[in-house]
Protein backbone atom coordinates (compact mmCIF):
# COMPACT_ATOMS: atom_id res chain seq x y z
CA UNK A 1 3.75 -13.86 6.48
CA UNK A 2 3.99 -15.04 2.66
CA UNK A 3 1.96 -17.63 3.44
CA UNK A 4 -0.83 -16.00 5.32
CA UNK A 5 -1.06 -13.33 2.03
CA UNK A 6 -1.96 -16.46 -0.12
CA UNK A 7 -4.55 -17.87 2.22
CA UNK A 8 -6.14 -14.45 2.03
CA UNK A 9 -6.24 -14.39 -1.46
CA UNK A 10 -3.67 -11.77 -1.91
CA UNK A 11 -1.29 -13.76 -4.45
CA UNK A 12 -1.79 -11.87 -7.30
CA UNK A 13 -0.94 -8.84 -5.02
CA UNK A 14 2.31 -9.80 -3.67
CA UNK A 15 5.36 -8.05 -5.76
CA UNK A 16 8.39 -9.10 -3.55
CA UNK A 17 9.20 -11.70 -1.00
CA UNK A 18 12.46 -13.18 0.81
CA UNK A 19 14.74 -15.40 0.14
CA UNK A 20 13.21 -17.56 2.11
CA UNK A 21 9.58 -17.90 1.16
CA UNK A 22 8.94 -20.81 -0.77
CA UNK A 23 5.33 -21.60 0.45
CA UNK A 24 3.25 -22.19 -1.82
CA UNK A 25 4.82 -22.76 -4.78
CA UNK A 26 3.85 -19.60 -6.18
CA UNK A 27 6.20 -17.47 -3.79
CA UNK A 28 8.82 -18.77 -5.36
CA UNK A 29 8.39 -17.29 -8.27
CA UNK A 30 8.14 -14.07 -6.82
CA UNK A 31 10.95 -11.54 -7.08
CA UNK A 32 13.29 -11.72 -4.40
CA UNK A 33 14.37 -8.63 -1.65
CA UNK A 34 17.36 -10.81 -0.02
CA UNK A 35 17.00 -12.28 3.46
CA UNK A 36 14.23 -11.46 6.54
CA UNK A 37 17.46 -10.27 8.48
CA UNK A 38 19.11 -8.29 5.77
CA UNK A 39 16.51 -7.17 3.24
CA UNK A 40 17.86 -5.13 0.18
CA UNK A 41 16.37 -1.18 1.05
CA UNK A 42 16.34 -0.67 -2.96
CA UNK A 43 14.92 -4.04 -4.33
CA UNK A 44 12.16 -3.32 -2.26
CA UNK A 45 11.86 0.24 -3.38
CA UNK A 46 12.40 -0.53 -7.14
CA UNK A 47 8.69 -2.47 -6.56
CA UNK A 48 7.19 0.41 -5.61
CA UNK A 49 4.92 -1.16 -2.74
CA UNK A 50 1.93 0.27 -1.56
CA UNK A 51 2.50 -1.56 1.80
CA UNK A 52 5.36 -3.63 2.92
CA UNK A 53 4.37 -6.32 5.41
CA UNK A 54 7.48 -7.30 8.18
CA UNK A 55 7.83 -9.52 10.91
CA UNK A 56 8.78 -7.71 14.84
CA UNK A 57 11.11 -10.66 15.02
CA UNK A 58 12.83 -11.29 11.73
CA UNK A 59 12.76 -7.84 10.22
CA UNK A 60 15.10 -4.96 11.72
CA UNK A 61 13.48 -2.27 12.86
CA UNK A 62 16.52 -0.20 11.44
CA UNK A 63 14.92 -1.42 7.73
CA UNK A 64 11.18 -0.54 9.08
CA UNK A 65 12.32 3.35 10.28
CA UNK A 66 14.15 4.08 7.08
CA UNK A 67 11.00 2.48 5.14
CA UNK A 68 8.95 5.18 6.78
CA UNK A 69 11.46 7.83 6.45
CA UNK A 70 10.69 6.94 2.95
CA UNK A 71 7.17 7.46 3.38
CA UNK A 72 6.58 3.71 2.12
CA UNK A 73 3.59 2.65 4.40
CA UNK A 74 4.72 -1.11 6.64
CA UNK A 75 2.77 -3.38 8.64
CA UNK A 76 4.82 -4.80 11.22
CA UNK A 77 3.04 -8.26 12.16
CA UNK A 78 3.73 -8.77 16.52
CA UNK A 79 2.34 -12.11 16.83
CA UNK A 80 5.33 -14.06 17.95
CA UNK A 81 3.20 -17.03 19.91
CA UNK A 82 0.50 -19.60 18.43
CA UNK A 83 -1.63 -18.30 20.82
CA UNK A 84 -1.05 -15.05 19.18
CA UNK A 85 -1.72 -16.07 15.57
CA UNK A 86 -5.25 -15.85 15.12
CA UNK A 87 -4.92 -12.17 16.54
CA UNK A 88 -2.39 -11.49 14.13
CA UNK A 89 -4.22 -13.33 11.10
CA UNK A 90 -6.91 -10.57 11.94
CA UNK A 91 -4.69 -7.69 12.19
CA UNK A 92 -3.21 -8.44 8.35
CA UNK A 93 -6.63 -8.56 7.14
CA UNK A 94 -7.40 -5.09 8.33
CA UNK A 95 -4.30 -3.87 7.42
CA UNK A 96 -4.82 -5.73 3.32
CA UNK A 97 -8.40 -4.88 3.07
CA UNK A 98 -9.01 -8.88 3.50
CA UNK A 99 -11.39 -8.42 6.68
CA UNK A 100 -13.47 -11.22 6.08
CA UNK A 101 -11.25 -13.52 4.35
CA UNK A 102 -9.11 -12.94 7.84
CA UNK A 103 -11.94 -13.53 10.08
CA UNK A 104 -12.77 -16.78 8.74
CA UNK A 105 -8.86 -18.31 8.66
CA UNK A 106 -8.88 -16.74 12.57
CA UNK A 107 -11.95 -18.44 13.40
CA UNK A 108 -10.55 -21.61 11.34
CA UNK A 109 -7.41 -21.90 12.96
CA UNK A 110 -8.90 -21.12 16.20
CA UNK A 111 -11.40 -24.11 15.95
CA UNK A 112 -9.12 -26.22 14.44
CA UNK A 113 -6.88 -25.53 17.80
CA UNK A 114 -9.10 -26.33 19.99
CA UNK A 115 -9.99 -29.50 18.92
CA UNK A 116 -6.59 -30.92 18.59
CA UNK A 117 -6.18 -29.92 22.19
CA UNK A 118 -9.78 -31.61 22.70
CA UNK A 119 -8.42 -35.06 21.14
CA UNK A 120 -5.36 -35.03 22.90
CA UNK A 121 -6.76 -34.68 26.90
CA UNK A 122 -9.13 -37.36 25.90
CA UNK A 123 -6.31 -39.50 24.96
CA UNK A 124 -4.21 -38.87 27.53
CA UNK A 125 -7.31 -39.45 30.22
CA UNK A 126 -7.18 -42.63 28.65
CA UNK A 127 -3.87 -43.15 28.88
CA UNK A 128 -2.63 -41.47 31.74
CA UNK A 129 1.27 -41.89 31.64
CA UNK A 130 0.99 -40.42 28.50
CA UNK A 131 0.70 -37.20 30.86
CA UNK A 132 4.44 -37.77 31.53
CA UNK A 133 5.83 -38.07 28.29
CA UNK A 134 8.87 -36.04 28.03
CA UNK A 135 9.88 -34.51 24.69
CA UNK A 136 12.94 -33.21 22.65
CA UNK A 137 12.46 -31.37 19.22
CA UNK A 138 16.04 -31.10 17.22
CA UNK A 139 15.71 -28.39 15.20
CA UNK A 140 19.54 -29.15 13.32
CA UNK A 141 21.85 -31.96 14.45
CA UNK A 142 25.27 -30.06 13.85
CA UNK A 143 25.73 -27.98 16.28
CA UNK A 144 22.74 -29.94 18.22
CA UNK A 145 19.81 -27.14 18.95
CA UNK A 146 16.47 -27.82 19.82
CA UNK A 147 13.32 -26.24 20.14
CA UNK A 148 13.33 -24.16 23.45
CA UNK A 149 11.09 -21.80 25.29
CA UNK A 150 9.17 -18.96 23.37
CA UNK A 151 9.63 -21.31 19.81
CA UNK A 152 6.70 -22.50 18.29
CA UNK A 153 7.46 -25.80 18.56
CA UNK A 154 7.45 -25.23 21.96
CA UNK A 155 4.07 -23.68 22.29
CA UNK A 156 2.71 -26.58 20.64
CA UNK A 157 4.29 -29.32 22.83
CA UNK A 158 2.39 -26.95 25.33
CA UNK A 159 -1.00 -27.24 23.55
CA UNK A 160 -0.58 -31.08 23.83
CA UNK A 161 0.14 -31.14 27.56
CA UNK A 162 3.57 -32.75 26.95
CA UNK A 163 7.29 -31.84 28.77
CA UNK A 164 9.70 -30.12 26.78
CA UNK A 165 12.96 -30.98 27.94
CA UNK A 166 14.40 -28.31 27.02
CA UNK A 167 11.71 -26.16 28.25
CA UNK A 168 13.40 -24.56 30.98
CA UNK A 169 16.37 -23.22 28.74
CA UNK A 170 17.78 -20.22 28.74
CA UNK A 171 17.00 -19.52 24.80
CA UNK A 172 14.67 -19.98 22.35
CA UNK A 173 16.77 -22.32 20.14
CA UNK A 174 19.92 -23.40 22.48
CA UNK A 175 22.24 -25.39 21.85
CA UNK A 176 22.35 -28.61 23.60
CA UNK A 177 24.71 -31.35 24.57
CA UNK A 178 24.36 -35.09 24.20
CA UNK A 179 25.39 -35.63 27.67
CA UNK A 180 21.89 -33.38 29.26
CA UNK A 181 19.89 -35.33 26.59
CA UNK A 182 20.90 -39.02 27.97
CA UNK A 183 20.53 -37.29 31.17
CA UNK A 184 16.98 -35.97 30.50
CA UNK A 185 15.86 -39.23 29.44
CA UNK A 186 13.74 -38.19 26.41
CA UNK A 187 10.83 -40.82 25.57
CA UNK A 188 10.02 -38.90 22.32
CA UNK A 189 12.06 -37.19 19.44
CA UNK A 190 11.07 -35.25 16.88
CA UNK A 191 13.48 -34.10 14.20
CA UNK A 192 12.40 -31.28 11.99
CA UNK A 193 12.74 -30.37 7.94
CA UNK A 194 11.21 -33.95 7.13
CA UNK A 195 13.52 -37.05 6.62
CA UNK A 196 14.76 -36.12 3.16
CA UNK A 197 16.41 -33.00 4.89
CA UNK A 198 17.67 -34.39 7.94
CA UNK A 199 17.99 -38.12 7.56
CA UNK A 200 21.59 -38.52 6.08
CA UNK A 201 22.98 -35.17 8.75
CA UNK A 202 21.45 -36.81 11.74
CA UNK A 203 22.61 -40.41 11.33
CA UNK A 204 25.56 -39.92 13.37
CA UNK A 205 23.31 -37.80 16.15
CA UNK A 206 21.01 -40.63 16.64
CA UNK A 207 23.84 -43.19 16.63
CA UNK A 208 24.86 -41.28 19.85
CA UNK A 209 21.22 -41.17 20.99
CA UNK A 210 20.92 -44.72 20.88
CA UNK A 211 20.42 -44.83 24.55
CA UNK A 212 17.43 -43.08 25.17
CA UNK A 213 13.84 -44.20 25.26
CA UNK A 214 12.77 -42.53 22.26
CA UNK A 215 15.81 -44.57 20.74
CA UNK A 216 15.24 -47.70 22.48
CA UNK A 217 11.51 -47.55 21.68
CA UNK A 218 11.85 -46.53 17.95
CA UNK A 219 9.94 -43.18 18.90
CA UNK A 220 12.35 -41.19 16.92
CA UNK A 221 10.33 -39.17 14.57
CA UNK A 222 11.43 -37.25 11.41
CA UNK A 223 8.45 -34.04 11.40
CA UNK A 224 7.74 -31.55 8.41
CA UNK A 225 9.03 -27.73 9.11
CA UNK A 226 5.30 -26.46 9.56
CA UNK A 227 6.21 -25.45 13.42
CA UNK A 228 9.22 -23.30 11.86
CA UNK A 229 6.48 -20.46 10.95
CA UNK A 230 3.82 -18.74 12.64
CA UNK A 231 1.28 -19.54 9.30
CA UNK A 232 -1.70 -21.00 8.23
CA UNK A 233 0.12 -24.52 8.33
CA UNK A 234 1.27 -24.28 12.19
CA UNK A 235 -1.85 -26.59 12.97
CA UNK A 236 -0.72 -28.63 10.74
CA UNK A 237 2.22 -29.07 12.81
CA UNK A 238 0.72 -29.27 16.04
CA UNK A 239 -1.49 -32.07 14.26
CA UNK A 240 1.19 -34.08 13.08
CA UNK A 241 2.99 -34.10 16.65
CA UNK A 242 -0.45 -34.96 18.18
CA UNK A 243 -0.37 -38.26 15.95
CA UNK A 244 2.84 -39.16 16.59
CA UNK A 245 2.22 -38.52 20.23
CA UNK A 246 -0.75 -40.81 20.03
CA UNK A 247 0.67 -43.61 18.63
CA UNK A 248 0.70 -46.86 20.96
């Protein structure tokens, strides 16, 4: 949400984030209303807001009825899917007064979209057992959970026409076992946060990996977090997948 404030030029505007926006630099330097689960009711009232901007799935709606009951106007941002986020990059604009700035990310993101999934079916018609590549995103090694159905990281593996192996879950983020990943035969990995993050917690994961095609192939790949927010950088993501994807 942070994000998608400063790609509408609403920087300046912004009085109070979470503790957890630190994209771009600038919203770190912002003052600071505690976590998206557990925001502080009165650091966000000592700003004095004209609008406060949440998130259907991170905020509570508990904090979003007592906000109104306060007769502080909210924007509660629905898109949950990246199929969703151009919609939702429109719906912030209306609600900030950034119409046109909106339109044009939409229309950007929407383009840019498209032709990612353009370059990848060509690719794979080229290379058509690339149409069976099966894929596991590790989201954090300890305990093991990976990218499931309804994440974005998900959705994105579904843009490229690739299988999720953990797919099918039950959750959005499960937890998974070492034994169903040697059993799903993976031929891919991606590990999120970037290798600075993740490298030194995941050494002993991939040690017990080892076995797997992605291992065996050196197709283990450490990813940047851009799939681990619906944002202006989620093609980004879903661009840096599709290269790794593509590489012979």
């Amino acid at each position: 949400m942070t994000e998608l404030l400063f790609s509408l030029g609403l920087g300046d505007k912004i009085v109070g984030v979470t503790n957890f926006c630190d994209y771009p630099e600038e919203a770190g330097r912002k003052p600071k209303v505690g976590g998206m689960s557990n925001p502080s009711l009165e650091a966000v009232v000592s700003l004095k807001p004209d609008l406060v901007l949440l998130t259907i799935d991170g905020n509570p709606k508990a904090f979003e009825e007592r906000l109104r009951s306060l007769k502080i106007n909210t924007f509660v941002l629905k898109s949950k899917r990246i199929s969703e986020l151009p919609q939702g990059i429109r719906q912030i604009g209306s609600a900030t007064g950034t119409q046109e700035n909106a339109e044009k990310l939409a229309e950007e993101v929407e383009k840019k979209i498209q032709e990612i999934s353009r370059q990848q079916k060509a690719f794979m018609n080229l290379h058509p057992i690339a149409k069976k590549t099966k894929v596991l995103f590790i989201v954090w090694p300890e305990p093991l959970i990976v990218a499931g159905p309804g994440s974005i990281t998900d959705d994105a593996l579904q843009i490229l026409g690739v299988d999720n192996i953990a797919g099918e879950t039950a959750s959005t983020y499960p937890k998974y076992s070492i034994e169903e990943i040697l059993r799903r035969a993976p031929d891919i990995i991606f590990i999120g946060k970037g290798q600075n993050s993740m490298n030194q917690v995941s050494e002993g994961l991939l040690r017990r990996l080892k076995n797997t095609p992605a291992a065996r192939n050196k197709k283990v790949f450490y990813v940047s977090d851009y799939l681990y927010r619906l944002g202006p950088r989620t093609v980004k993501g879903i661009e840096e997948l599709a290269g790794y994807l593509q590489q012979r």
